[in-house]
Protein backbone atom coordinates (compact mmCIF):
# COMPACT_ATOMS: atom_id res chain seq x y z
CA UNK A 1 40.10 -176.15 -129.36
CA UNK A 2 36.78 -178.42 -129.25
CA UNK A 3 35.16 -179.63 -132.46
CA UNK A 4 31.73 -178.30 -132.53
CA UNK A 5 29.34 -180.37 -132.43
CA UNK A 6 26.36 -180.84 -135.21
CA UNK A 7 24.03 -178.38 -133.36
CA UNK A 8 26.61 -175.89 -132.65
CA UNK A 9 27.27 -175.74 -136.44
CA UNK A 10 24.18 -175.30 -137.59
CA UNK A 11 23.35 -172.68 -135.22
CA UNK A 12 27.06 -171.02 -136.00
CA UNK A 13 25.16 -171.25 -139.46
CA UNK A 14 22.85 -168.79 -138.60
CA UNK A 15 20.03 -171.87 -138.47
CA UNK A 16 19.08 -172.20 -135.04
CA UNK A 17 17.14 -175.54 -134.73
CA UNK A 18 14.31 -173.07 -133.24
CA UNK A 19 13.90 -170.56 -135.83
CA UNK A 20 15.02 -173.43 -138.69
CA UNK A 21 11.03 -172.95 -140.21
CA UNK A 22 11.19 -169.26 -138.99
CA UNK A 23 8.81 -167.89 -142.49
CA UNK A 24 10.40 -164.64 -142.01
CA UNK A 25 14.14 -165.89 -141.57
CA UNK A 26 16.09 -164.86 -145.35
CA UNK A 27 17.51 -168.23 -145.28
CA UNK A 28 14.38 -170.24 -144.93
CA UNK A 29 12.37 -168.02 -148.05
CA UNK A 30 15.30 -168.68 -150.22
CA UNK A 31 15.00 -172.47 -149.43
CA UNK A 32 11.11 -171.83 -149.74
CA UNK A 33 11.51 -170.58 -153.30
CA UNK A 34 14.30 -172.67 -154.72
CA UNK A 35 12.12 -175.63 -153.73
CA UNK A 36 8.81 -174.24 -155.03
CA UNK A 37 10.60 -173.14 -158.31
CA UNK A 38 12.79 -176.37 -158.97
CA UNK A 39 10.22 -178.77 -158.17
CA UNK A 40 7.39 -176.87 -160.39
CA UNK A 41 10.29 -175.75 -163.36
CA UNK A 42 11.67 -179.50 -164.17
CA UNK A 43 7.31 -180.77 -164.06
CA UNK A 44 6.01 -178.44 -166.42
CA UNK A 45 8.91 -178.37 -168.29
CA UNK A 46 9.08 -182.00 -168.47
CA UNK A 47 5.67 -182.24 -169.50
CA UNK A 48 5.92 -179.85 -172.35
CA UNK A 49 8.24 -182.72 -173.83
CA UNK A 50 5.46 -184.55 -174.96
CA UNK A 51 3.68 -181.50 -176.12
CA UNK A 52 6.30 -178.80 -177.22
CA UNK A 53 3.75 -175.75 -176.44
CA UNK A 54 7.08 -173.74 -175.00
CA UNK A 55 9.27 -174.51 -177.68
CA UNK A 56 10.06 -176.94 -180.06
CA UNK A 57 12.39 -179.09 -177.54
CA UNK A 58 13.96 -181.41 -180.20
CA UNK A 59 15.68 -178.03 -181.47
CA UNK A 60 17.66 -178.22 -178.40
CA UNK A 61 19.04 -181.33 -178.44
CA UNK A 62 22.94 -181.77 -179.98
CA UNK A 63 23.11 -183.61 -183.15
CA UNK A 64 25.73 -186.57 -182.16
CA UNK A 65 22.58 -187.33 -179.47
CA UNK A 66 20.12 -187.94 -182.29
CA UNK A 67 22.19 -190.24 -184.09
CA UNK A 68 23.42 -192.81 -181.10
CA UNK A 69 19.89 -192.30 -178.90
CA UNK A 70 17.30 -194.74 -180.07
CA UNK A 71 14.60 -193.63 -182.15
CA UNK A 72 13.91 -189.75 -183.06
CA UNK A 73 15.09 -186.76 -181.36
CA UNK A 74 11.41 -186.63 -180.08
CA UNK A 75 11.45 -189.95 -178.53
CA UNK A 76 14.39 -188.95 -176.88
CA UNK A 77 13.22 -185.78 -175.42
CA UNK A 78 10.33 -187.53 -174.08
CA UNK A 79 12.51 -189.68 -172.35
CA UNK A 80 14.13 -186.13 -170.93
CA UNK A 81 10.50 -185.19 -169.71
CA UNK A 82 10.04 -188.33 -167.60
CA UNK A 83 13.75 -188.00 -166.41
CA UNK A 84 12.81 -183.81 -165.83
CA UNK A 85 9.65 -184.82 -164.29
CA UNK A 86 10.93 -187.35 -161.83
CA UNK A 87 13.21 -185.05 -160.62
CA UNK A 88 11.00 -182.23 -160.05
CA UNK A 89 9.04 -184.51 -157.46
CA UNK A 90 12.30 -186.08 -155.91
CA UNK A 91 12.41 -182.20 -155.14
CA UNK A 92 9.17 -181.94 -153.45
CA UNK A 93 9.63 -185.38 -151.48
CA UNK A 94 13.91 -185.06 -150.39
CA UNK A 95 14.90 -181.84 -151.46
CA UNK A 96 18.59 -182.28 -149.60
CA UNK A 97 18.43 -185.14 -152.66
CA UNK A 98 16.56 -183.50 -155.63
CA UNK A 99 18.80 -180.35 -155.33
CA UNK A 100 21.92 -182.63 -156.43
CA UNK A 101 19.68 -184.65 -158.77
CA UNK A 102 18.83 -181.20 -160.70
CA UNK A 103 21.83 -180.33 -160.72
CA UNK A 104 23.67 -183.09 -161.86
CA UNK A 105 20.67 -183.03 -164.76
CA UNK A 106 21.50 -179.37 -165.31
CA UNK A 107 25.54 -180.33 -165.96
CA UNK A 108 24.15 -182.81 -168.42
CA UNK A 109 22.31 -179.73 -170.14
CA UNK A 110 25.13 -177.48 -169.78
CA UNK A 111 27.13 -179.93 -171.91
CA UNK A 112 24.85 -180.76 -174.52
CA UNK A 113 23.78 -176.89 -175.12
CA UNK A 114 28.19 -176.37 -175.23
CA UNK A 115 27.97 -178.61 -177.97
CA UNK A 116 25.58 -176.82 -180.47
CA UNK A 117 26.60 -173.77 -181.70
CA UNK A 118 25.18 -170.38 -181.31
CA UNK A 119 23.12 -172.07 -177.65
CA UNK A 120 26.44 -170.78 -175.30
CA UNK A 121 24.02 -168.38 -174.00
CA UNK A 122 21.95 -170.65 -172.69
CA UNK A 123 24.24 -173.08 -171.04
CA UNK A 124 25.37 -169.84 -169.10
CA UNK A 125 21.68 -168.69 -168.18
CA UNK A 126 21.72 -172.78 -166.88
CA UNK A 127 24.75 -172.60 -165.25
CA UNK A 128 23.56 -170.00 -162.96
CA UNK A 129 19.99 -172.65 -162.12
CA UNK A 130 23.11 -175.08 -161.34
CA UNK A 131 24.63 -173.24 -158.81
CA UNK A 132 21.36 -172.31 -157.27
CA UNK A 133 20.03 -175.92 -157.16
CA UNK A 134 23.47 -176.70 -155.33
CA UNK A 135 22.49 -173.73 -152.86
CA UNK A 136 19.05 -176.07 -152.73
CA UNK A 137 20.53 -178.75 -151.72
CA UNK A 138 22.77 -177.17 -149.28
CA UNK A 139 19.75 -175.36 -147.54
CA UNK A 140 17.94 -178.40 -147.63
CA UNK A 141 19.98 -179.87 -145.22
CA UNK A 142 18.86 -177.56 -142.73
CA UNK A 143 15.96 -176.50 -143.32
CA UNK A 144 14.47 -179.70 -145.12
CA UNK A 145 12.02 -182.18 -144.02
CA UNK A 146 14.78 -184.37 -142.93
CA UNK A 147 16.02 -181.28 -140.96
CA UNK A 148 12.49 -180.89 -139.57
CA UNK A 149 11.64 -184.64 -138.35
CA UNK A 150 14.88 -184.91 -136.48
CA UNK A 151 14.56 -181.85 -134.67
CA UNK A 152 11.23 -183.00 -133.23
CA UNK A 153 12.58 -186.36 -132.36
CA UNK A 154 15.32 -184.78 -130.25
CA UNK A 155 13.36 -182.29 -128.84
């Protein structure tokens, strides 16, 4: 039996390297939207940090956090809002990365939310963004600009 090669995957995939920005291929709208959604999601939301319009953020924080982070619970969900926000364009730049990066940042949320009573809820409804920034990052490897710039230089 031969090994197939990287091509051959991808197109055993169901990503043929000439329909990989196909607009009407399922595959590439669900990369389309995961992108769009986890780049915007983790920039507004990390911008509301500083403001709390959506919610009073602090609130969500576990209390062991508050006692060894630095400074207030505020100052250390503004420090979440940079973190949030940088991730949100390491989407939008290397989206094969950012979908890991998300997702590692949603296991840290996961965790802290398991740790306050009454939020287990919530660390489910997160759990399910986890899994779909891993299917990000997965999708980004064939269908992200990565993908897309060495297609044209073998072509």
């Amino acid at each position: 039996m031969t090994t197939p090669t990287r091509h051959h995957s991808a197109r055993l995939a169901g990503a043929d390297a000439s329909a990989a920005h196909d607009v009407h291929a399922p595959a590439y709208q669900a990369f389309l939207l995961l992108r769009t959604v986890f780049t915007i999601a983790p920039i507004v939301f990390g911008l509301d940090k500083f403001f709390n319009v959506l919610t009073d953020w602090p609130h969500y924080l576990a209390p062991f956090v508050n006692s060894v982070a630095p400074g207030s619970a505020e100052n250390a969900m503004m420090i979440v809002g940079v973190i949030e926000i940088i991730a949100g364009l390491v989407v939008a730049l290397r989206p094969q990365i950012g979908g890991y990066v998300v997702a590692a940042w949603l296991a840290g949320i996961i965790l802290n939310l398991l740790l306050i009573p009454g939020f287990y809820d919530v660390a489910l409804r997160d759990f399910g963004l986890f899994v779909a920034a891993l299917a990000l990052a997965r999708l980004a490897s064939v269908y992200g600009p990565r993908r897309a710039a060495d297609e044209l230089t073998q072509a």
